[in-house]
N, C-alpha and C. Protein backbone atom coordinates (compact mmCIF):
# COMPACT_ATOMS: atom_id res chain seq x y z
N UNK A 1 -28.57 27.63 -68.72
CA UNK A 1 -27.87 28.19 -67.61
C UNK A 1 -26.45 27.65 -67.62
N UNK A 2 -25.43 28.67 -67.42
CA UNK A 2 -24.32 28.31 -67.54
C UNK A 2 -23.47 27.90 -65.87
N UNK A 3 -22.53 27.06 -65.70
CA UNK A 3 -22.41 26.54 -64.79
C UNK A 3 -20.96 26.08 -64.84
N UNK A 4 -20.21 26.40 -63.70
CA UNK A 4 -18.79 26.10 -63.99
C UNK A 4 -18.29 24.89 -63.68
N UNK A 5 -17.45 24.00 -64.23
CA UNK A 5 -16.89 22.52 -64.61
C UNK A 5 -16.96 22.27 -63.04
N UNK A 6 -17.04 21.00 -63.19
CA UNK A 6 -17.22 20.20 -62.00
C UNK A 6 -18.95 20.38 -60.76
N UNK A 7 -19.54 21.45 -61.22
CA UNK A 7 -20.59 22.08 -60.54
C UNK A 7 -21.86 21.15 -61.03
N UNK A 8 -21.53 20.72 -62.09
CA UNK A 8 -23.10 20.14 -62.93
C UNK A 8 -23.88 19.14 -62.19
N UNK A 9 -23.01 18.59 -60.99
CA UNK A 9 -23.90 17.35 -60.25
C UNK A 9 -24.23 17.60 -58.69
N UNK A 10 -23.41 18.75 -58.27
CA UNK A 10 -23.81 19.20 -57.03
C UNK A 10 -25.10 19.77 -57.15
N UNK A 11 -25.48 19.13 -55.85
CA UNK A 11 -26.90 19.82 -55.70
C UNK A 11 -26.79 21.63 -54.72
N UNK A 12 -27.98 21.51 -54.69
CA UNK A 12 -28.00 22.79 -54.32
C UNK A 12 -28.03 22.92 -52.48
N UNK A 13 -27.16 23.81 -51.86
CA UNK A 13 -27.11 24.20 -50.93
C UNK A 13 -28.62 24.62 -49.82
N UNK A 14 -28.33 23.60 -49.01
CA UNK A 14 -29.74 23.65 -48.11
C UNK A 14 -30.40 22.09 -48.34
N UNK A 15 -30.16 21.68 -49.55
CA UNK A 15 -31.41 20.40 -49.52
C UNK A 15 -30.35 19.19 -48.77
N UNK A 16 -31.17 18.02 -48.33
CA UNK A 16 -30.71 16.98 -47.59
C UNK A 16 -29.83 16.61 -48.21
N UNK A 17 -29.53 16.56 -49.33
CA UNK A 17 -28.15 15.97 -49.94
C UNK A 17 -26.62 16.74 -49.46
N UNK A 18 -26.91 18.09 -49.03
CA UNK A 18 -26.18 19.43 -49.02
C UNK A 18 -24.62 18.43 -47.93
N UNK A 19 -23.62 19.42 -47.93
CA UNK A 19 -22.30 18.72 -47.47
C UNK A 19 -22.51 18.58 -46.09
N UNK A 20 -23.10 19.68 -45.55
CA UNK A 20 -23.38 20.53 -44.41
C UNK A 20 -23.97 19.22 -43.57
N UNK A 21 -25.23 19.14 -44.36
CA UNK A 21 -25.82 17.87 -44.11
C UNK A 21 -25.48 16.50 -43.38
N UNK A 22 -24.90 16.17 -44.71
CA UNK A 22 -23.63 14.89 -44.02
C UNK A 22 -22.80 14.38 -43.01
N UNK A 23 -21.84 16.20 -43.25
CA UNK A 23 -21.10 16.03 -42.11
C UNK A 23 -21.95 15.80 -40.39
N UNK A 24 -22.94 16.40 -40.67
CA UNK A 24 -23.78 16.76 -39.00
C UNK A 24 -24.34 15.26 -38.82
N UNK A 25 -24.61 14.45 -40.18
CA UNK A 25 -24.94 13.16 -39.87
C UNK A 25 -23.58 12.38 -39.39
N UNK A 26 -23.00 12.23 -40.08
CA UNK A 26 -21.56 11.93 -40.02
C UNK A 26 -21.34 11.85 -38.30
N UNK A 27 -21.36 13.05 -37.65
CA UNK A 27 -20.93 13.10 -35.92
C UNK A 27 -22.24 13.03 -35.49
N UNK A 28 -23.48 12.47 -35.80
CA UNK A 28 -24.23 11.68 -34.55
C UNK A 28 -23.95 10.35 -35.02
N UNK A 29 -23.43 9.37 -36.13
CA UNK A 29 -22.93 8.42 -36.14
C UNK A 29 -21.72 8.27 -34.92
N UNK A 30 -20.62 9.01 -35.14
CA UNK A 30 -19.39 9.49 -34.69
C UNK A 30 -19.45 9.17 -32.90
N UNK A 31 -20.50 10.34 -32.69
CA UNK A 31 -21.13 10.45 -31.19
C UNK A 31 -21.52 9.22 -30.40
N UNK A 32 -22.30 8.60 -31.64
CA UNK A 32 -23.02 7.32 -30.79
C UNK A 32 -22.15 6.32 -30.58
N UNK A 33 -20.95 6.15 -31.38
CA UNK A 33 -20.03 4.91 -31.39
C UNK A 33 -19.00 4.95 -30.52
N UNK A 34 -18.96 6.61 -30.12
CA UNK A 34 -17.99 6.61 -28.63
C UNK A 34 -18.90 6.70 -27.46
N UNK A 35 -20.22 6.87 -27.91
CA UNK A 35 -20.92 6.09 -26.42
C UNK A 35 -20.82 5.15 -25.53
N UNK A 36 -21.16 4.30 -27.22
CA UNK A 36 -20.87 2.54 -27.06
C UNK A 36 -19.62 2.23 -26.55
N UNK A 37 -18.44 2.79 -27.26
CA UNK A 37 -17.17 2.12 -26.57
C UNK A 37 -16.93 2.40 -25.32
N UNK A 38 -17.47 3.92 -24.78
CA UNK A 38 -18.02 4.05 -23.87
C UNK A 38 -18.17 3.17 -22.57
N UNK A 39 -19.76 2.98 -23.25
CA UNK A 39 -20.32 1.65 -22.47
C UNK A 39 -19.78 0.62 -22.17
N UNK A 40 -18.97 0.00 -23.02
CA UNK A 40 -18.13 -1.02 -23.23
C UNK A 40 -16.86 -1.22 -22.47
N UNK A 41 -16.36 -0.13 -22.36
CA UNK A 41 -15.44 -0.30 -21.20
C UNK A 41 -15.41 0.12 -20.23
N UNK A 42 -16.50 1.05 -19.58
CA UNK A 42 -16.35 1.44 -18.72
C UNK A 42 -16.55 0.14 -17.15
N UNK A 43 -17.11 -0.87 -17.70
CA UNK A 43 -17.05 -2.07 -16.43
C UNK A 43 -15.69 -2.67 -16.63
N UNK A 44 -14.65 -2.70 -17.15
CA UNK A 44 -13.22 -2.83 -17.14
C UNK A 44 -12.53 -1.53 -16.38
N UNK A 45 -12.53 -0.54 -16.69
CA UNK A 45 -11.88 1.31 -15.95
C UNK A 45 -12.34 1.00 -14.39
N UNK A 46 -13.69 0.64 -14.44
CA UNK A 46 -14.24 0.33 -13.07
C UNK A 46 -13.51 -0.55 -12.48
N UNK A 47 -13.46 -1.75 -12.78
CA UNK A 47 -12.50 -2.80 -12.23
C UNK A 47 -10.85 -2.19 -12.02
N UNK A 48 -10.49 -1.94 -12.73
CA UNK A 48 -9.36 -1.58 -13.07
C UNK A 48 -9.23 -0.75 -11.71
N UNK A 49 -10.06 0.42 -10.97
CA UNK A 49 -10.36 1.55 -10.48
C UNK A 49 -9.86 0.76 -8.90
N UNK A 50 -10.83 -0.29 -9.18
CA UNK A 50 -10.95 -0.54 -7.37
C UNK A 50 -9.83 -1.60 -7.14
N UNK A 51 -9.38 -1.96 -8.19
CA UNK A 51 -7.96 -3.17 -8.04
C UNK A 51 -7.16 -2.21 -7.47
N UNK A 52 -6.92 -1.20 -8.17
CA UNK A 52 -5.67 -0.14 -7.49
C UNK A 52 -6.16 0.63 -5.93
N UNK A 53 -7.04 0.50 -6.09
CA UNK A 53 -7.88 1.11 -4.73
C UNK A 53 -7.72 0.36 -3.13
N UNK A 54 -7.66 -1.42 -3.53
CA UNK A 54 -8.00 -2.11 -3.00
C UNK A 54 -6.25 -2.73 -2.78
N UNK A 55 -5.42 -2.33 -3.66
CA UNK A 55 -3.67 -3.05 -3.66
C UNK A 55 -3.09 -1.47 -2.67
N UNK A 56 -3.84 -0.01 -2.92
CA UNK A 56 -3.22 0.67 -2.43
C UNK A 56 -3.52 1.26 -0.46
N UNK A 57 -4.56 0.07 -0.70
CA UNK A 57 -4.87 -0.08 1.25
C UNK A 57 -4.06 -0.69 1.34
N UNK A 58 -3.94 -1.84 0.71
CA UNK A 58 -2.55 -3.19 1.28
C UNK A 58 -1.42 -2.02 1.63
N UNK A 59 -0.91 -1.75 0.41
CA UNK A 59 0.38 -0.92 0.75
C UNK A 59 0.63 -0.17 1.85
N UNK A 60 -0.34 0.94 2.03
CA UNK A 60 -0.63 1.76 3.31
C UNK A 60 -0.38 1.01 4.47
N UNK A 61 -1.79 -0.22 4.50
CA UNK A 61 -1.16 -0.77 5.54
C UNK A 61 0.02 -1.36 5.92
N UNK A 62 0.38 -2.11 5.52
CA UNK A 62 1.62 -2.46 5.49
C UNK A 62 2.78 -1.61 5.69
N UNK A 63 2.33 -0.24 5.35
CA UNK A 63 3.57 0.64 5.64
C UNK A 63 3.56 0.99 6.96
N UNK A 64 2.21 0.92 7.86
CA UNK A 64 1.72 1.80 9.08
C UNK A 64 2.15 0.15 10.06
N UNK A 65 1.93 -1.04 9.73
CA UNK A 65 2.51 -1.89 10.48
C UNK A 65 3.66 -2.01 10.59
N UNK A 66 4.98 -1.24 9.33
CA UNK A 66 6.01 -1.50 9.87
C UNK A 66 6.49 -0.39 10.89
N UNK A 67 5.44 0.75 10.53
CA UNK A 67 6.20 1.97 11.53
C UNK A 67 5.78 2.02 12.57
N UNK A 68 4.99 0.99 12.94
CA UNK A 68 4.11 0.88 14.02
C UNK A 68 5.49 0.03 15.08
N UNK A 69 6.18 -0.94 14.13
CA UNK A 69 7.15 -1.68 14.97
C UNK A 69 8.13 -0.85 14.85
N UNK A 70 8.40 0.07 14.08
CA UNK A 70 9.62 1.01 14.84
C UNK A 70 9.78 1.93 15.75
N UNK A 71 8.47 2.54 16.11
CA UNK A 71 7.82 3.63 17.13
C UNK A 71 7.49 2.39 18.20
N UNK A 72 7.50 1.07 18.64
CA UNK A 72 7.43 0.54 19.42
C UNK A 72 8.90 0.21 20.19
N UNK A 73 10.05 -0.16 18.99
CA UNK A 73 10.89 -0.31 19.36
C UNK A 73 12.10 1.14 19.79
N UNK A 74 11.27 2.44 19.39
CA UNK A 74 12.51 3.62 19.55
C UNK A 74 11.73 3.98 21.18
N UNK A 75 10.09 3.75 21.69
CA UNK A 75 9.78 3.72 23.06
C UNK A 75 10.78 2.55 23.53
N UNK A 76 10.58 1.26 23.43
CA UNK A 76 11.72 0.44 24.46
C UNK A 76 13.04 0.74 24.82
N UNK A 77 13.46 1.07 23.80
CA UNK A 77 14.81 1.51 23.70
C UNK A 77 15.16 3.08 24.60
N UNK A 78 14.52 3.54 24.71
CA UNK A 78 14.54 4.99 26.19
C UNK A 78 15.66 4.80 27.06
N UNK A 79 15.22 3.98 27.47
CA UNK A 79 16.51 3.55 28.92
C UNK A 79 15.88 1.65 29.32
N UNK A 80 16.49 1.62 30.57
CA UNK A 80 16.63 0.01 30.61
C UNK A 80 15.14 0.04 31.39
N UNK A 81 14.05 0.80 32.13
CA UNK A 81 13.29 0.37 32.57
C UNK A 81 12.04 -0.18 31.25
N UNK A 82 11.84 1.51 30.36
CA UNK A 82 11.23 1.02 29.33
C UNK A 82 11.20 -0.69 28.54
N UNK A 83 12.52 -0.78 28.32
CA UNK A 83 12.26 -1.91 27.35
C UNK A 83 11.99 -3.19 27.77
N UNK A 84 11.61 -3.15 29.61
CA UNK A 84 11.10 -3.86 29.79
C UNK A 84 9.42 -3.97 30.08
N UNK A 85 8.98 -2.92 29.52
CA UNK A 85 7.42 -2.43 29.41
C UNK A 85 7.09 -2.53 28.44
N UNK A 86 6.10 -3.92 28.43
CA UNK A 86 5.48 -4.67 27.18
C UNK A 86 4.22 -4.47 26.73
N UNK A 87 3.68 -3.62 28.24
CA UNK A 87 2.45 -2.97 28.25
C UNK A 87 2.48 -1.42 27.29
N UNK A 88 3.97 -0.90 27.53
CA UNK A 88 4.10 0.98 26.97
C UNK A 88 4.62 0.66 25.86
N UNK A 89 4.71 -0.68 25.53
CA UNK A 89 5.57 -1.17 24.19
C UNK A 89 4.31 -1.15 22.91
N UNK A 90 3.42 -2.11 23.66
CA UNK A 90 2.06 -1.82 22.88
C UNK A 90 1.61 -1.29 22.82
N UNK A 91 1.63 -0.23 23.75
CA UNK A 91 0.59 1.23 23.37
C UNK A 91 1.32 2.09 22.26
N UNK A 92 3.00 1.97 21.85
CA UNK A 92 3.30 2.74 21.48
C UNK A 92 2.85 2.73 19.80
N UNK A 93 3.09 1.40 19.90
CA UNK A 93 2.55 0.24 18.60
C UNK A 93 1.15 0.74 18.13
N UNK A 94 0.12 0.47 18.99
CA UNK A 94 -1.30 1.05 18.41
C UNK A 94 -1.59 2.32 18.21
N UNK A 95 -0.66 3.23 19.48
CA UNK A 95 -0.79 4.48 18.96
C UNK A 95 0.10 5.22 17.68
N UNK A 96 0.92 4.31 17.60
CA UNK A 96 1.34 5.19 15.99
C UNK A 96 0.79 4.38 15.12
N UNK A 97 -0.41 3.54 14.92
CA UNK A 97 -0.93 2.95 13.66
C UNK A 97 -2.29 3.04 14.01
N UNK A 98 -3.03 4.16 14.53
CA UNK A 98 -4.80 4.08 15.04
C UNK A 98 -5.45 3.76 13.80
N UNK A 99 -5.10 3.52 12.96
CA UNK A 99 -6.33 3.30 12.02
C UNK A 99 -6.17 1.48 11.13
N UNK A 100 -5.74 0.96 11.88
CA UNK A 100 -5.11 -0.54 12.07
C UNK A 100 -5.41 -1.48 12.69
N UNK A 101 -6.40 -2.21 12.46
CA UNK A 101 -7.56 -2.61 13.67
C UNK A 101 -6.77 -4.17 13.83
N UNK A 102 -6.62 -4.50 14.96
CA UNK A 102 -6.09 -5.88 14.93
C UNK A 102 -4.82 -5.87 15.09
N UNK A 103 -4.21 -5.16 15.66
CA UNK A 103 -2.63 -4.88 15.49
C UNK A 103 -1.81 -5.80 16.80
N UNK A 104 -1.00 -6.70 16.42
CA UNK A 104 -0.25 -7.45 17.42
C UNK A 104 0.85 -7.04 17.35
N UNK A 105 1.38 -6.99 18.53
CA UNK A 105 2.69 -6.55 19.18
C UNK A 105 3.47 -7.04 20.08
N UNK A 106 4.42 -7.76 19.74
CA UNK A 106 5.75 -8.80 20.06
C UNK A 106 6.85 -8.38 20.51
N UNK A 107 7.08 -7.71 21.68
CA UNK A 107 8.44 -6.98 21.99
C UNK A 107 9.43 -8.55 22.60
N UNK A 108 10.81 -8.79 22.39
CA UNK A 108 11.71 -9.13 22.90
C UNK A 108 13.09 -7.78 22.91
N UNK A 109 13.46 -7.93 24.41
CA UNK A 109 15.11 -7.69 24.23
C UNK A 109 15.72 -8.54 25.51
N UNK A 110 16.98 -8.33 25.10
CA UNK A 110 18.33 -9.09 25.51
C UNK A 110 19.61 -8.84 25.45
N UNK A 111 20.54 -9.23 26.13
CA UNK A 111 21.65 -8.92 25.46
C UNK A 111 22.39 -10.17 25.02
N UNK A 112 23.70 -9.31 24.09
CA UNK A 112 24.42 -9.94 23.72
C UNK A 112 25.56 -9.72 23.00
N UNK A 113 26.76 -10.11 22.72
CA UNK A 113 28.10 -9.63 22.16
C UNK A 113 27.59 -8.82 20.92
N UNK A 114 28.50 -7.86 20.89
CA UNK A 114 28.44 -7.45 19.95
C UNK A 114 28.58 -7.82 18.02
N UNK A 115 29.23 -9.29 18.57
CA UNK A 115 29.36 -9.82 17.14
C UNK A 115 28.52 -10.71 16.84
N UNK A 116 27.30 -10.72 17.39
CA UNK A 116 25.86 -11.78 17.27
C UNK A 116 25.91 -12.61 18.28
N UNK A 117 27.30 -13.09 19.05
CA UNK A 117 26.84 -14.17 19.91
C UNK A 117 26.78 -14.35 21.13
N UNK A 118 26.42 -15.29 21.70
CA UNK A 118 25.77 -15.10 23.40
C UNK A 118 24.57 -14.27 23.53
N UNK A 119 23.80 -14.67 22.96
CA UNK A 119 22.63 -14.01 22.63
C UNK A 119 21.73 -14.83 24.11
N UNK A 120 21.26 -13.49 25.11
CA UNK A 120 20.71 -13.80 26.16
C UNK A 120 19.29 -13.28 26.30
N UNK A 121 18.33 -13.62 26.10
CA UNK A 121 16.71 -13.21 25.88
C UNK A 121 16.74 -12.86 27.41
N UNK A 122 16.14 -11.43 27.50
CA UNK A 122 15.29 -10.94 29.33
C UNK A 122 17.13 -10.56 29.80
N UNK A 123 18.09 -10.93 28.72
CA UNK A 123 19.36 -10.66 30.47
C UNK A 123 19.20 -11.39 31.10
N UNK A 124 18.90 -12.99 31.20
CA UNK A 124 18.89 -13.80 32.16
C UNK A 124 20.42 -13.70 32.70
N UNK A 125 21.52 -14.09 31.73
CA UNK A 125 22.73 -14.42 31.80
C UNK A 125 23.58 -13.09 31.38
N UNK A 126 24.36 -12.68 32.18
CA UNK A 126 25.32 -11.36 31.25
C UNK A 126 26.61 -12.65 30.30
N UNK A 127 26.22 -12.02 28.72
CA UNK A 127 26.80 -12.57 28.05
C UNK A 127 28.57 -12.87 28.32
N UNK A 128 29.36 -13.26 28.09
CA UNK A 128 31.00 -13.93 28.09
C UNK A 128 31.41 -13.40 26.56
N UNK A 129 32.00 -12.39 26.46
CA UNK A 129 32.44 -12.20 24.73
C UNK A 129 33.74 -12.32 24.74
N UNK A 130 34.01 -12.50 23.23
CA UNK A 130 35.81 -12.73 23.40
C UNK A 130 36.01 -11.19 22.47
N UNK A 131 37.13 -11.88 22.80
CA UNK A 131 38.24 -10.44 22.89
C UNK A 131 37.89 -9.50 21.85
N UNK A 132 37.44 -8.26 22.14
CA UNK A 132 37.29 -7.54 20.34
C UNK A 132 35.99 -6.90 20.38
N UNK A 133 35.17 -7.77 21.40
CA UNK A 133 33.75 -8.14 21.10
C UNK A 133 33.32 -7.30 22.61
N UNK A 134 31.98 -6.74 22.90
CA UNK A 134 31.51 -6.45 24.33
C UNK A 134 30.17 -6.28 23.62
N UNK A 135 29.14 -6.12 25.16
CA UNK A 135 27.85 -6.67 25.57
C UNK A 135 26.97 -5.44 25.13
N UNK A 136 26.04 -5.82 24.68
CA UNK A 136 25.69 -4.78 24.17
C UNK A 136 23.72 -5.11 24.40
N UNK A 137 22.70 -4.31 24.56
CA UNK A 137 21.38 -4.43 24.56
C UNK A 137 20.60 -4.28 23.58
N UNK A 138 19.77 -5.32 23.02
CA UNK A 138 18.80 -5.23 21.94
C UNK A 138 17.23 -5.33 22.09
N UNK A 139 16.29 -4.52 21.76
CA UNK A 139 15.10 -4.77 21.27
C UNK A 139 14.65 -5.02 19.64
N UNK A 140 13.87 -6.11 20.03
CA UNK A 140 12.94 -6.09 19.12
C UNK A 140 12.19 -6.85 18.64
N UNK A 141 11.05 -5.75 17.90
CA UNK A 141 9.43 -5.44 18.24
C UNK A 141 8.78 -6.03 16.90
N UNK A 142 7.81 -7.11 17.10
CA UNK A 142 7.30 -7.61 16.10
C UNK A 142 5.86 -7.50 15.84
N UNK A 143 5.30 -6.65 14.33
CA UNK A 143 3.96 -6.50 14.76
C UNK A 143 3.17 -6.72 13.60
N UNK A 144 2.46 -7.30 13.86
CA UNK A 144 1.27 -8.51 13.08
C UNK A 144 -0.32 -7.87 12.76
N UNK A 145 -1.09 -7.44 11.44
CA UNK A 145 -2.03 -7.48 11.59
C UNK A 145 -2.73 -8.34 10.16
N UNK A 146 -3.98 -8.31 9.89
CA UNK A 146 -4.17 -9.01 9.01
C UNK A 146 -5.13 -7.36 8.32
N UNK A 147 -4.89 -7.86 6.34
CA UNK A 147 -5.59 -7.12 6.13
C UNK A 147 -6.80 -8.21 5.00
N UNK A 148 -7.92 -7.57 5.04
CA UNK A 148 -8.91 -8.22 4.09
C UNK A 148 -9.30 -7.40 2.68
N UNK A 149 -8.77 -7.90 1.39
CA UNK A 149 -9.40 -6.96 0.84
C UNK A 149 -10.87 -6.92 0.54
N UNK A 150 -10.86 -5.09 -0.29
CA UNK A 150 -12.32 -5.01 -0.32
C UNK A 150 -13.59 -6.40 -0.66
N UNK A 151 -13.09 -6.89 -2.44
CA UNK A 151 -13.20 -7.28 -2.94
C UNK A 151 -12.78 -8.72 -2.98
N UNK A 152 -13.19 -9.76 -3.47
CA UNK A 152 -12.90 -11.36 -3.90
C UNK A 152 -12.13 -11.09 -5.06
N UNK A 153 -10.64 -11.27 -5.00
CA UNK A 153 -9.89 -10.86 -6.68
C UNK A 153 -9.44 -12.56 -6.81
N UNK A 154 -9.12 -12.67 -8.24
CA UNK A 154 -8.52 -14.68 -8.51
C UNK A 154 -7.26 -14.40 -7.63
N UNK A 155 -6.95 -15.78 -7.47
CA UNK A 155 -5.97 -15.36 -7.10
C UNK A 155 -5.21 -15.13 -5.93
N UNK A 156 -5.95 -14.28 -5.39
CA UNK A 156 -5.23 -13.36 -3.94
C UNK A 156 -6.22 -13.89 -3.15
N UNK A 157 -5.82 -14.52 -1.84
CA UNK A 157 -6.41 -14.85 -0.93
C UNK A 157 -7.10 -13.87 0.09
N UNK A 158 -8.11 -14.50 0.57
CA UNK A 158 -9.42 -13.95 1.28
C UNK A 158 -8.84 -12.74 2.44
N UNK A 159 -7.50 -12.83 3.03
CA UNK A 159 -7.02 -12.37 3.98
C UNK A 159 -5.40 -12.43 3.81
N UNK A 160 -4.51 -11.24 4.28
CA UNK A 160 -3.23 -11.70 3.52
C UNK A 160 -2.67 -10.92 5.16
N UNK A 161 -1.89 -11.26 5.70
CA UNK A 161 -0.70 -11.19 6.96
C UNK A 161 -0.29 -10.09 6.63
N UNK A 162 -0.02 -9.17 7.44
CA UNK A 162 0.91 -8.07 7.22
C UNK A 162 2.01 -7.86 8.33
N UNK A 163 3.34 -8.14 7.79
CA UNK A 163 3.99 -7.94 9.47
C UNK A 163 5.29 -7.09 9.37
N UNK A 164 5.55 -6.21 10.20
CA UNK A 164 6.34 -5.45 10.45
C UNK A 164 7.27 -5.63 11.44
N UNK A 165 8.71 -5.38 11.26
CA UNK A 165 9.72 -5.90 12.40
C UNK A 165 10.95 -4.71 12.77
N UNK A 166 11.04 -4.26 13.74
CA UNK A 166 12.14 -3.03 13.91
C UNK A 166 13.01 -3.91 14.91
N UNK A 167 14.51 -3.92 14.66
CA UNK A 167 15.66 -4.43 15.85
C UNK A 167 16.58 -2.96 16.28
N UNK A 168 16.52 -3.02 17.49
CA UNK A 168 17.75 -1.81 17.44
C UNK A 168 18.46 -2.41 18.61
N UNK A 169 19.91 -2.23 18.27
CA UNK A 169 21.35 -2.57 19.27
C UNK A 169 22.02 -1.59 19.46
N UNK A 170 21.99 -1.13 20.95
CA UNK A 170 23.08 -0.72 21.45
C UNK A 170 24.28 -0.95 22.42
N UNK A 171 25.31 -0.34 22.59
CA UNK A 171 26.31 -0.97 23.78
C UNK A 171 25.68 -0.25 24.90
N UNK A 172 26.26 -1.21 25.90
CA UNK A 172 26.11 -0.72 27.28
C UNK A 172 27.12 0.46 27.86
């Protein structure tokens, strides 16, 4: 039987030796070894998953405590009865951060020159400014909560402070 060059050692098409063969062995080798790596990392992706999960509550919060002290301090600031309502100061505080459990809220205002000094907490004293300079009214609202993360990470402590601070000055 005649047979063309290079053909004399191939076997014949269909038996277990066949290319066909191989290759199909070839990708359940293939298959099984990206199982494994698979397996192998997927408890790292996992970790990996809830670190960002668990840094991107921090953030949130932290963002909702600071706007929490600026929506406290743009209520004080209304007119002169408001900003002395420490009670409508805090509500304004919890109600723009409801999902913020623990939320403290620190209102001061006062006046004082316009160039920082004679700084009078409550208006006890109407400030004395020099020349250049006039009296002007400030709040502001300081607000505190704590957040816990999900998880025990190295490192990062059990409970971490979150605090937010809004000042606003105007003249009289």
């Amino acid at each position: 039987m005649k047979t063309q060059p290079g053909m004399e050692n191939n076997p014949v098409a269909g038996s277990p030796k066949s290319a066909g063969a191989r290759r199909r062995a070839s990708d359940r080798s293939q298959r099984g070894a990206s199982f494994i790596e698979l397996a192998l990392m997927m408890p790292l992706l996992s970790l990996l998953l809830l670190g960002v999960i668990d840094m991107g509550r921090a953030f949130y919060l932290s963002i909702e405590v600071n706007d929490a002290a600026r929506a406290a301090a743009q209520y004080a600031f209304q007119n002169s009865a408001t900003e002395k309502d420490t009670t409508g100061i805090r509500s304004a505080a919890s109600s723009d951060a409801p999902d913020v459990s623990g939320l403290s809220t620190t209102p001061v205002y006062g006046c004082m020159c316009s160039d920082g000094t004679n700084q009078s907490v409550h208006c006890a004293t109407t400030p004395t400014c020099n020349a250049g300079s006039r009296s002007v009214n400030y709040v502001i609202v300081t607000t505190t909560a704590t957040y816990t993360p999900i998880f025990r990470w190295p490192k990062i402590p059990n409970s971490i402070t979150l605090n937010g601070q809004s000042e606003l000055i105007a003249g009289d």
